[in-house]
Protein backbone atom coordinates (compact mmCIF):
# COMPACT_ATOMS: atom_id res chain seq x y z
CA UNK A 1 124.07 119.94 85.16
CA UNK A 2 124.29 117.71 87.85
CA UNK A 3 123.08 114.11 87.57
CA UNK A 4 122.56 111.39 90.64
CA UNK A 5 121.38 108.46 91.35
CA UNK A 6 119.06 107.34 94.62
CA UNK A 7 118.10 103.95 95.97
CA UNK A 8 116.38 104.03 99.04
CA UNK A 9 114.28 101.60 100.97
CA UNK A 10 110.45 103.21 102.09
CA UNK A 11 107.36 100.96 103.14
CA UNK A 12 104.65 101.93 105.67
CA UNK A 13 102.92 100.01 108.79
CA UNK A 14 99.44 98.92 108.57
CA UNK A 15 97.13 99.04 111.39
CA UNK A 16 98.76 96.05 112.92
CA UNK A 17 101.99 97.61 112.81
CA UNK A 18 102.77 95.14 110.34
CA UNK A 19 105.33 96.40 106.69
CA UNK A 20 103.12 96.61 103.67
CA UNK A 21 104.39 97.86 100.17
CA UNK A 22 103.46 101.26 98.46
CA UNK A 23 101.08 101.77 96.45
CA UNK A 24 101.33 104.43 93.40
CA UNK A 25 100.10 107.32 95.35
CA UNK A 26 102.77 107.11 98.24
CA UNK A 27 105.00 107.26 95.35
CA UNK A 28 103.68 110.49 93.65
CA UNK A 29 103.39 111.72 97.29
CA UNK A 30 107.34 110.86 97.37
CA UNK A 31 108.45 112.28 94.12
CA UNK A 32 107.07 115.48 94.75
CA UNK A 33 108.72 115.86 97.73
CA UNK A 34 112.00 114.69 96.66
CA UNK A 35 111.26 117.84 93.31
CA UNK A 36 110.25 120.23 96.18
CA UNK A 37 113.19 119.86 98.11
CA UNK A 38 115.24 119.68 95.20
CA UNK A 39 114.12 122.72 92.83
CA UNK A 40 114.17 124.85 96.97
CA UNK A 41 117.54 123.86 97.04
CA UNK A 42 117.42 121.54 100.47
CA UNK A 43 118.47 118.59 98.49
CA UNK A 44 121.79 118.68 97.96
């Protein structure tokens, strides 16, 4: 089995353009993206 670890850095803009934290859903959104790409085999 192969184990990692990933930091990364993510915010988003609000209407202003200004940076503005996540909230929980942009982190769901995130994590099933990241087990999408990873159980597809694009994350490598």
């Amino acid at each position: 089995m192969i184990m990692g670890w990933w930091t990364f850095e993510a915010w988003k803009e609000d209407a202003e353009g200004d940076r503005v934290d996540l909230d929980e859903a942009d982190l769901e959104h995130i994590a099933e993206l990241i087990q999408e790409g990873y159980t597809s085999g694009e994350v490598s």
